[in-house]
N, C-alpha and C. Protein backbone atom coordinates (compact mmCIF):
# COMPACT_ATOMS: atom_id res chain seq x y z
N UNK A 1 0.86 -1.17 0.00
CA UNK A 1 0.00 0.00 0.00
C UNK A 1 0.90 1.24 0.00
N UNK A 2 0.66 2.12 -1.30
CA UNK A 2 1.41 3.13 -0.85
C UNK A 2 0.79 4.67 -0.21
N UNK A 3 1.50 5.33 -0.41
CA UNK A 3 1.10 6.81 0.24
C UNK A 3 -0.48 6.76 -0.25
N UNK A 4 -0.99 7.13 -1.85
CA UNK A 4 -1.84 7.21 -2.45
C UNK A 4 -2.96 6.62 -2.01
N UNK A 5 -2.37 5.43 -1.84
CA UNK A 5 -3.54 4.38 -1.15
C UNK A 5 -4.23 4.65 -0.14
N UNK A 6 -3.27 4.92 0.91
CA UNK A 6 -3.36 5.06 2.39
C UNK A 6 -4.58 6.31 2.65
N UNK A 7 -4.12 7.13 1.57
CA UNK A 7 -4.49 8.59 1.79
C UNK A 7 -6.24 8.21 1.20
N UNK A 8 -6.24 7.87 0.59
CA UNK A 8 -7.67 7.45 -0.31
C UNK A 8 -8.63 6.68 0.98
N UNK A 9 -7.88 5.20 1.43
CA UNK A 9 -8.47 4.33 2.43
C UNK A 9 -9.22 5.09 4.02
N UNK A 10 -8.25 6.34 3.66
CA UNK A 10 -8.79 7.14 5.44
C UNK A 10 -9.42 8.31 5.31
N UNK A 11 -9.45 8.80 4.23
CA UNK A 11 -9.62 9.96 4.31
C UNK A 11 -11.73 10.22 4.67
N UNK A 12 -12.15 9.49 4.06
CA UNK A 12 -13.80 9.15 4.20
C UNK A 12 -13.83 9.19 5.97
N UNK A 13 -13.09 8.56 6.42
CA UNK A 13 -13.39 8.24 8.15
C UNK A 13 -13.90 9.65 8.70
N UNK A 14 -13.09 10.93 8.73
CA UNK A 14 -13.43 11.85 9.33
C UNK A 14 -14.92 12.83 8.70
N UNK A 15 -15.00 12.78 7.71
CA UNK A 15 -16.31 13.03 6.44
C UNK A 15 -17.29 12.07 7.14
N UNK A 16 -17.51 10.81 7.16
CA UNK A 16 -18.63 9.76 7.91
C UNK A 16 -18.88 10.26 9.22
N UNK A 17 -17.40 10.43 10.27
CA UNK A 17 -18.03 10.45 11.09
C UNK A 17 -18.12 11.66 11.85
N UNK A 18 -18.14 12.56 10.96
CA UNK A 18 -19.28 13.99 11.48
C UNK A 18 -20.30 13.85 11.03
N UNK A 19 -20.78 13.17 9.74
CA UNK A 19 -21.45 13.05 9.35
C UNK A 19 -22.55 11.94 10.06
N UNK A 20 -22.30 11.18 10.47
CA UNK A 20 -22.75 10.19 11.73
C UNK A 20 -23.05 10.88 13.56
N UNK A 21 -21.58 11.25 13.39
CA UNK A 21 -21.96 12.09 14.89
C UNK A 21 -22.79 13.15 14.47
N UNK A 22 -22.77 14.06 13.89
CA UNK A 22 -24.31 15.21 13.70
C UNK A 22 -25.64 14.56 13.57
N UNK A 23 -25.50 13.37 12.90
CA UNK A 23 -27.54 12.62 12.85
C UNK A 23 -26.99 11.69 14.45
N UNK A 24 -26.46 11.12 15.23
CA UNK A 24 -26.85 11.13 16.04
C UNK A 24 -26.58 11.65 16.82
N UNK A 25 -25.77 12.72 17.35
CA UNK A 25 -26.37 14.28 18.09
C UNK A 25 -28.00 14.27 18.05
N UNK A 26 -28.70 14.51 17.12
CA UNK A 26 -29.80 15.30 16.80
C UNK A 26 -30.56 14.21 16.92
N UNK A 27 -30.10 13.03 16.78
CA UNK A 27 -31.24 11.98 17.31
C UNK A 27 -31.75 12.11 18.84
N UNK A 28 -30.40 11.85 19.37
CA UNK A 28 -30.03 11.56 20.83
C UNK A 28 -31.06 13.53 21.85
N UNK A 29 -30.97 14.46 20.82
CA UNK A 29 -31.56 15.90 21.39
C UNK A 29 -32.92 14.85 21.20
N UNK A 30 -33.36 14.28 19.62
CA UNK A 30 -35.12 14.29 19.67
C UNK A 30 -35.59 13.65 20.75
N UNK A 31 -34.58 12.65 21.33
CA UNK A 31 -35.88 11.88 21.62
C UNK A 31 -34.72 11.34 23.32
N UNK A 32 -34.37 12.62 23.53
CA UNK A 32 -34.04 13.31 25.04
C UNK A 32 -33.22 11.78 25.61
N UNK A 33 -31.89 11.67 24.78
CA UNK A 33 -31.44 10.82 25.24
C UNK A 33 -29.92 11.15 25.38
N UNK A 34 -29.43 11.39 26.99
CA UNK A 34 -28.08 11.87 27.08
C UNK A 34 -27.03 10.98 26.91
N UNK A 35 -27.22 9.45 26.49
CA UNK A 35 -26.23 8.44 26.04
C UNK A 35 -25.80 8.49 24.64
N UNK A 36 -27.30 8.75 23.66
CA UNK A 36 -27.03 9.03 22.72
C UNK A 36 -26.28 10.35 22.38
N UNK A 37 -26.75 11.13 22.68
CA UNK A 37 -26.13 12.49 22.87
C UNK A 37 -24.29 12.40 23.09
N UNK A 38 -24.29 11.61 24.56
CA UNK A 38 -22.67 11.26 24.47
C UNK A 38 -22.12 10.27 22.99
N UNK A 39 -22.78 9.60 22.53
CA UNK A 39 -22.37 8.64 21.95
C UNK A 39 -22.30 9.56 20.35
N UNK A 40 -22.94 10.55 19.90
CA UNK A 40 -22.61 11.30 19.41
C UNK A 40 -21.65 12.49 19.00
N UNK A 41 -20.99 12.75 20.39
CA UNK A 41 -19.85 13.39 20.67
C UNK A 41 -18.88 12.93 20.78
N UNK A 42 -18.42 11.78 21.09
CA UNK A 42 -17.62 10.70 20.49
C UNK A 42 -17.30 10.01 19.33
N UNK A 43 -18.58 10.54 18.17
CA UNK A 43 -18.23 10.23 17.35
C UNK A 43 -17.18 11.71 16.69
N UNK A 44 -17.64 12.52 16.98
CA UNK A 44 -16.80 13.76 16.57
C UNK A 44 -15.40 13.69 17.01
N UNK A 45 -15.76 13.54 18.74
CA UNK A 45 -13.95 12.96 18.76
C UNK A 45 -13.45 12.35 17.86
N UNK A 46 -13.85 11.23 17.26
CA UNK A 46 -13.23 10.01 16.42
C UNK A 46 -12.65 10.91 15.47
N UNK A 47 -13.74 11.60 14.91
CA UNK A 47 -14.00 12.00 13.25
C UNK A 47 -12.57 13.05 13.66
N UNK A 48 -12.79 14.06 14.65
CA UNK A 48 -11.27 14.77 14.56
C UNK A 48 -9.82 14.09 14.70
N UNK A 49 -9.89 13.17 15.29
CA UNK A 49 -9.01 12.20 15.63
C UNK A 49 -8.66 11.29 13.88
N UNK A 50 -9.75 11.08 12.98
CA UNK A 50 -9.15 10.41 11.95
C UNK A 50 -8.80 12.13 10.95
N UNK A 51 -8.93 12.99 11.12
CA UNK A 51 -8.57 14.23 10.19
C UNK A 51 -7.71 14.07 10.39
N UNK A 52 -6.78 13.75 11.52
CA UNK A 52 -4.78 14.25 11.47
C UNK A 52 -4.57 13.33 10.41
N UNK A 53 -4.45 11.84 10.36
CA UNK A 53 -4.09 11.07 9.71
C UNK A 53 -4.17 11.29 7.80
N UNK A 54 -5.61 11.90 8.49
CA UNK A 54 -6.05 12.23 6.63
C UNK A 54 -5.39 13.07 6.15
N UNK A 55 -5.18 14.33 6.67
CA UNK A 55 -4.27 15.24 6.20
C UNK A 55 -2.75 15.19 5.87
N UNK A 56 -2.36 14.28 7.09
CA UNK A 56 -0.77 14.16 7.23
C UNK A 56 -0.61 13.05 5.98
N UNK A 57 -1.17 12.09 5.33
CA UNK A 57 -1.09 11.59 4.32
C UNK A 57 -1.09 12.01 3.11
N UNK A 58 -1.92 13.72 3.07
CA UNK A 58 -2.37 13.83 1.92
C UNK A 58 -0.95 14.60 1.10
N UNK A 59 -0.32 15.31 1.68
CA UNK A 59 1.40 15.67 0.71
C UNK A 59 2.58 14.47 0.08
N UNK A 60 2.36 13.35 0.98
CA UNK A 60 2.79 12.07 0.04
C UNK A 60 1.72 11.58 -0.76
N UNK A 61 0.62 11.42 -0.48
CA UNK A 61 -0.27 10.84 -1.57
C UNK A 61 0.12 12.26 -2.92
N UNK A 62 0.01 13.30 -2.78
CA UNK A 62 0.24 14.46 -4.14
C UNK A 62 1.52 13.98 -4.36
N UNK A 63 2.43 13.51 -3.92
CA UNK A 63 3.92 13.21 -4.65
C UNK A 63 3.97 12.61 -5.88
N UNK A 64 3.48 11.48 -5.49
CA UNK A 64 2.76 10.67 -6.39
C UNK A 64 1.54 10.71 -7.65
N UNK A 65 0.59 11.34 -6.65
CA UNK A 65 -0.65 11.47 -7.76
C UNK A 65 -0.07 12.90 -8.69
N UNK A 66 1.11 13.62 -8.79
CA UNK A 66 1.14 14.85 -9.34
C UNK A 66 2.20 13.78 -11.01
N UNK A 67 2.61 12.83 -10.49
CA UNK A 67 3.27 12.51 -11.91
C UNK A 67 2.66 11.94 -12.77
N UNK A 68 0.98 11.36 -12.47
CA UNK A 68 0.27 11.00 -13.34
C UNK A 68 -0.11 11.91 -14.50
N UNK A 69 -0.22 11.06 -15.42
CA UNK A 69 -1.14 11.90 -16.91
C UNK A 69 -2.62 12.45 -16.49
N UNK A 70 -2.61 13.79 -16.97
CA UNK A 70 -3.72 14.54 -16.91
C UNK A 70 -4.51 15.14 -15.45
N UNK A 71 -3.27 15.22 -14.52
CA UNK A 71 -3.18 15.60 -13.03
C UNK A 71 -3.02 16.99 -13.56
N UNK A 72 -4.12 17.63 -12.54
CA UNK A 72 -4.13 19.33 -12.27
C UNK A 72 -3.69 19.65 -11.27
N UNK A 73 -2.38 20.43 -11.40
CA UNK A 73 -1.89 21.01 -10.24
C UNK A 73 -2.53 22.15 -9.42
N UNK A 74 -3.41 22.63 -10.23
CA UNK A 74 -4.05 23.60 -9.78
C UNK A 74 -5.29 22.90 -8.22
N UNK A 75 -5.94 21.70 -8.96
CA UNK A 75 -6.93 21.00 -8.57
C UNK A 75 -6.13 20.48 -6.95
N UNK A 76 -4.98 20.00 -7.49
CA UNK A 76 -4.18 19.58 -5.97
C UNK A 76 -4.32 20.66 -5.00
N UNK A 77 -3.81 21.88 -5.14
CA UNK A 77 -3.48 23.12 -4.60
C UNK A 77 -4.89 23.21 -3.92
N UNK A 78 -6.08 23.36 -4.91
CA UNK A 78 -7.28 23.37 -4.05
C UNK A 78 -7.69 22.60 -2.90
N UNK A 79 -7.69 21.50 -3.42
CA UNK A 79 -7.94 20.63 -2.55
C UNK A 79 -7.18 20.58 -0.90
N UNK A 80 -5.98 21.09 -1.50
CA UNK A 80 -4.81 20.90 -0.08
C UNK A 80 -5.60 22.05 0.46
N UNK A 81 -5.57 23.58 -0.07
CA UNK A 81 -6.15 24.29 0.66
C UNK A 81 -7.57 23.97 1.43
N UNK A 82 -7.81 23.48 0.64
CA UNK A 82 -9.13 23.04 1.76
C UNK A 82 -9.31 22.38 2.81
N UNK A 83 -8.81 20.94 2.74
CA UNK A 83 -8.17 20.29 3.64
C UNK A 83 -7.67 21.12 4.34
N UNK A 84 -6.72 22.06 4.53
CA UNK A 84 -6.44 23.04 5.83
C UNK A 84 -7.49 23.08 6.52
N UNK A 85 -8.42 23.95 5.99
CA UNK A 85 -9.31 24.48 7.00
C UNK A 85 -10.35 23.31 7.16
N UNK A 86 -10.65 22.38 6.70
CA UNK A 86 -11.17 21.41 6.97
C UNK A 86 -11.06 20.33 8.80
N UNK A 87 -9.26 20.64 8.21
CA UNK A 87 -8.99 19.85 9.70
C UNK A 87 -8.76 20.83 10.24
N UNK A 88 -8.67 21.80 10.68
CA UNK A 88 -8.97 22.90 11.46
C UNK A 88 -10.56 22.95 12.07
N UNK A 89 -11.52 23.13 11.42
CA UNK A 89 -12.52 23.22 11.68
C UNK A 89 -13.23 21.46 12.40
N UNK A 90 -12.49 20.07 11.98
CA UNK A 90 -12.82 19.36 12.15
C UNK A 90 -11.85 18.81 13.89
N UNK A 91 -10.99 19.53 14.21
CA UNK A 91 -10.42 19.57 15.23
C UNK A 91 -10.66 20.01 16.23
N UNK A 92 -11.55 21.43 16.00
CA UNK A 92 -11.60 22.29 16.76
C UNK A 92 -13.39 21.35 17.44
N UNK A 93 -14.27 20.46 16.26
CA UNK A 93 -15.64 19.93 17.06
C UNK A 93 -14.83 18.44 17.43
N UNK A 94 -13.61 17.86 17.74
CA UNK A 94 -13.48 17.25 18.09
C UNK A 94 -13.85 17.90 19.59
N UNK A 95 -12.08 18.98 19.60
CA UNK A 95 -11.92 19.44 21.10
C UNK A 95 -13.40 20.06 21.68
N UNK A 96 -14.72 20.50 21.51
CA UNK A 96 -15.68 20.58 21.89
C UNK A 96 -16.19 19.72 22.09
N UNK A 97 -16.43 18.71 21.73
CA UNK A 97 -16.79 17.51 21.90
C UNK A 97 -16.11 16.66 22.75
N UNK A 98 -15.17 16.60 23.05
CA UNK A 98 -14.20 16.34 24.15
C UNK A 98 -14.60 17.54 25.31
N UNK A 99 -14.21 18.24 25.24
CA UNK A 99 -15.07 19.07 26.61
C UNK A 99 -16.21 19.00 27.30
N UNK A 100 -16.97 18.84 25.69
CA UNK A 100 -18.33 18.98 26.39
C UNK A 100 -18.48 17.56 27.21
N UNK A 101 -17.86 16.24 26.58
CA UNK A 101 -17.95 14.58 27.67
C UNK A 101 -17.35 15.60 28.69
N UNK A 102 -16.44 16.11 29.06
CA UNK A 102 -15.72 16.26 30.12
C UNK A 102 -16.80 17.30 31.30
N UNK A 103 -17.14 18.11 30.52
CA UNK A 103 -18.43 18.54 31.54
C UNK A 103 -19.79 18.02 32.26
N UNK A 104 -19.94 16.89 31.12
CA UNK A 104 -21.02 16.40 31.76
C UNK A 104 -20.87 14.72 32.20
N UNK A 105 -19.47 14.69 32.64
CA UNK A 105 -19.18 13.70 33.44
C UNK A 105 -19.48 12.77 34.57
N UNK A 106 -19.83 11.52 34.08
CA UNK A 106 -20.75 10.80 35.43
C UNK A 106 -22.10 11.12 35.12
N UNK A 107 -23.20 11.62 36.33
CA UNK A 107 -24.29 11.87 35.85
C UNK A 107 -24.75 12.92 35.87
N UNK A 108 -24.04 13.68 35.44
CA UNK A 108 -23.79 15.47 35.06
C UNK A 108 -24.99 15.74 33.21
N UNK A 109 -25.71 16.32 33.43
CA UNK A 109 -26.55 16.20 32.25
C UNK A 109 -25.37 17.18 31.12
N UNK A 110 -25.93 16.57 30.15
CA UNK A 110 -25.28 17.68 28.98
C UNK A 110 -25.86 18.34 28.77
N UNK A 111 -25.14 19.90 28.62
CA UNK A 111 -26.09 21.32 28.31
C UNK A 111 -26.61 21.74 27.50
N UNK A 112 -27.51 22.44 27.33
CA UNK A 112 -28.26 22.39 25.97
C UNK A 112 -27.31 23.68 25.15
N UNK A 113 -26.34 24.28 25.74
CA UNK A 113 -25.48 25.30 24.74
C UNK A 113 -24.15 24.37 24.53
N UNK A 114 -23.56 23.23 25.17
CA UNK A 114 -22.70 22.55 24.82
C UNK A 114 -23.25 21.55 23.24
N UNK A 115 -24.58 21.00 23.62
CA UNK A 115 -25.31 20.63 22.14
C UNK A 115 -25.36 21.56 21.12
N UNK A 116 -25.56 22.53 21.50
CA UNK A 116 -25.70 23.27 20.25
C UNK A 116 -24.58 24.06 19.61
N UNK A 117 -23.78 24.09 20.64
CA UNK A 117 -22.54 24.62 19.59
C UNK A 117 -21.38 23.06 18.65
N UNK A 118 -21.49 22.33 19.72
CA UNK A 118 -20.91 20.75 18.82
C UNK A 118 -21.61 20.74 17.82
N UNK A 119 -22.93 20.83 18.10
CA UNK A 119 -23.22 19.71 16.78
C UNK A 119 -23.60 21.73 15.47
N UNK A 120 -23.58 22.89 15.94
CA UNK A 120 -23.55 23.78 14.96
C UNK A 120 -22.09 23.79 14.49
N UNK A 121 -21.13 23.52 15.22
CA UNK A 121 -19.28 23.41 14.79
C UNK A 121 -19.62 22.33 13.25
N UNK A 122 -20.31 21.60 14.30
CA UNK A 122 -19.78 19.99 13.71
C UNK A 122 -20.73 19.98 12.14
N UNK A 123 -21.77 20.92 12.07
CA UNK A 123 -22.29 20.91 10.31
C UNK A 123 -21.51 21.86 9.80
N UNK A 124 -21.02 22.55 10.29
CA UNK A 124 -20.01 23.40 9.49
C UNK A 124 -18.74 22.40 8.75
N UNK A 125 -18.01 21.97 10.04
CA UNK A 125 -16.94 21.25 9.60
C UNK A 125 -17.71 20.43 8.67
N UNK A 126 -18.34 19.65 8.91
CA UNK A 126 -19.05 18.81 7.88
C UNK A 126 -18.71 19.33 6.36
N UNK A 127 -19.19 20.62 6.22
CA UNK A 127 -19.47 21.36 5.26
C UNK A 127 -18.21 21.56 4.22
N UNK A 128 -17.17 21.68 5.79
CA UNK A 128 -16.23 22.01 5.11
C UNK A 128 -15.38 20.82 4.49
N UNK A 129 -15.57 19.32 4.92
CA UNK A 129 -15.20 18.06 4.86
C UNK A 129 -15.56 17.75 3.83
N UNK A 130 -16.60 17.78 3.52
CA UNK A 130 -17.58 17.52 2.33
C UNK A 130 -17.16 18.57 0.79
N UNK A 131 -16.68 19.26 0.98
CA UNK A 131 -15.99 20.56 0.02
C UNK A 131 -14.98 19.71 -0.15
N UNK A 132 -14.41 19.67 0.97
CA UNK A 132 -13.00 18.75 0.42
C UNK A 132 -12.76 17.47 -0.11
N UNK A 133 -13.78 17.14 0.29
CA UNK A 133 -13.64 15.12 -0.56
C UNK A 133 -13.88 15.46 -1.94
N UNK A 134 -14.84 16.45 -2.37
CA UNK A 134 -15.49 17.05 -3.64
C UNK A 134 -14.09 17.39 -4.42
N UNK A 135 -13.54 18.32 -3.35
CA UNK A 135 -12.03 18.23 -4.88
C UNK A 135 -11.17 17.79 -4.71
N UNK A 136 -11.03 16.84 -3.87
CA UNK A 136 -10.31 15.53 -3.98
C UNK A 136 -10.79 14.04 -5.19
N UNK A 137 -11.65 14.35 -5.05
CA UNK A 137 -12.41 13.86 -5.62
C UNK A 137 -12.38 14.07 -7.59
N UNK A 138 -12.22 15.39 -7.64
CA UNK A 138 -12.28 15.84 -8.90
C UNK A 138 -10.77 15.71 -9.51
N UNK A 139 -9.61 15.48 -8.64
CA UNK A 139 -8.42 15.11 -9.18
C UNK A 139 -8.28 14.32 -10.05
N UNK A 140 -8.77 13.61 -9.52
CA UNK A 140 -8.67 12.13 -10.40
C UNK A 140 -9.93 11.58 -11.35
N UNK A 141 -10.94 12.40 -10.71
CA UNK A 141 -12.42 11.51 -11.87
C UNK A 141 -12.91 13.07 -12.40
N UNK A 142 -12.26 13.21 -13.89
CA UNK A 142 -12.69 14.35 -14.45
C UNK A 142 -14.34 14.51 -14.63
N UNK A 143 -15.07 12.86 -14.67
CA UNK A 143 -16.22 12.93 -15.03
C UNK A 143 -17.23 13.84 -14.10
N UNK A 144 -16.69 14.20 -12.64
CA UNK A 144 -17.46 14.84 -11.72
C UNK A 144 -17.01 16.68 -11.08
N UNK A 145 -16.23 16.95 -12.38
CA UNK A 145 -15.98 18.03 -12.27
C UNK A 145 -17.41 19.14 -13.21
N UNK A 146 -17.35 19.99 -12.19
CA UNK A 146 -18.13 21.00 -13.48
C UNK A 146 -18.03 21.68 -14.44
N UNK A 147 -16.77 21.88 -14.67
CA UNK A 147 -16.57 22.28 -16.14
C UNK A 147 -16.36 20.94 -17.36
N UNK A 148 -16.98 20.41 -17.05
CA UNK A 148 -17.02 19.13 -18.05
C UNK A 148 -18.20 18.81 -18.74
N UNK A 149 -18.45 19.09 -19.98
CA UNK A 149 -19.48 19.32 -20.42
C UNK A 149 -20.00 17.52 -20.48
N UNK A 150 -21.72 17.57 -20.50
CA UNK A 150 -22.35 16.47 -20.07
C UNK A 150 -22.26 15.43 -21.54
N UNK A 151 -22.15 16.38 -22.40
CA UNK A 151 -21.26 15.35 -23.92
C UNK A 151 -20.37 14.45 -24.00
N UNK A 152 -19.29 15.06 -22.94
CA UNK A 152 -18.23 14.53 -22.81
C UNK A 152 -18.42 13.29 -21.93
N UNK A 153 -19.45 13.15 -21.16
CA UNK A 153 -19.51 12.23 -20.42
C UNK A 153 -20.15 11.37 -20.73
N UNK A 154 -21.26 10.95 -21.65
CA UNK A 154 -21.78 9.89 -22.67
C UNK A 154 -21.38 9.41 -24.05
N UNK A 155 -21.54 8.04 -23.98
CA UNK A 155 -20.71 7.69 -25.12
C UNK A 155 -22.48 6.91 -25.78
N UNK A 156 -22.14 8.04 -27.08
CA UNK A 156 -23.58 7.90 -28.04
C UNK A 156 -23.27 6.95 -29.07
């Protein structure tokens, strides 16, 4: 397995699981359940916890993916930039999410402004996670870029 690989195999983990911890956050608020609720904020831990990995992979995976035919350097550049603020933003609803377990420790209820700023962090980061798989994504599969006309993508 090389860099490329590695970087491809992990990078989804932190994207799922905000994407997992935000629907069950919001489960665990509907239907007034503070396990779920924890078990939701743990998933954000996770999800910030798999961003280092994703990121720290992603400058050897470009080593590589930049000598292929028909690689946009430009498209890399984006993507890396994004990824910045991605794991930035996906770090920062870990460490809230880590606080907030830490406040409502034992049988300490969780607060309803500790919920709402995790899981409002945590659709952002989302947002911003989701931007980034998108042009990561577009590196390599021209077919899902938008300047690609829909001609180009059927074979008549």
């Amino acid at each position: 397995m090389n860099a490329a690989h590695f970087h491809l195999a992990i990078n989804h983990l932190p994207v799922l699981g905000l994407f997992w911890g935000v629907g069950v956050l919001i489960i665990g608020r509907f239907i007034h359940s503070g396990v779920t609720v924890r078990v939701g904020f743990w998933l954000c831990v996770a999800a910030g916890s798999f961003a280092i990995p994703a990121y720290l992979t992603g400058e050897p995976a470009e080593e590589i993916v930049e000598k292929l035919p028909d690689i946009s350097n430009a498209l890399i550049e984006q993507h890396e930039e994004a990824a910045s603020i991605a794991l930035a933003a996906t770090l920062l609803v870990g460490v809230l999410a880590l606080g907030s377990l830490f406040l409502a420790r034992g049988a300490r209820p969780i607060s309803t402004l500790s919920f709402s700023i995790v899981t409002g962090v945590a659709l952002i980061a989302f947002g911003f996670m989701a931007w980034t798989a998108k042009l990561g994504g577009e590196i390599h599969h021209p077919e899902i870029r938008a300047d690609q006309p829909h001609a180009a993508l059927h074979d008549d």
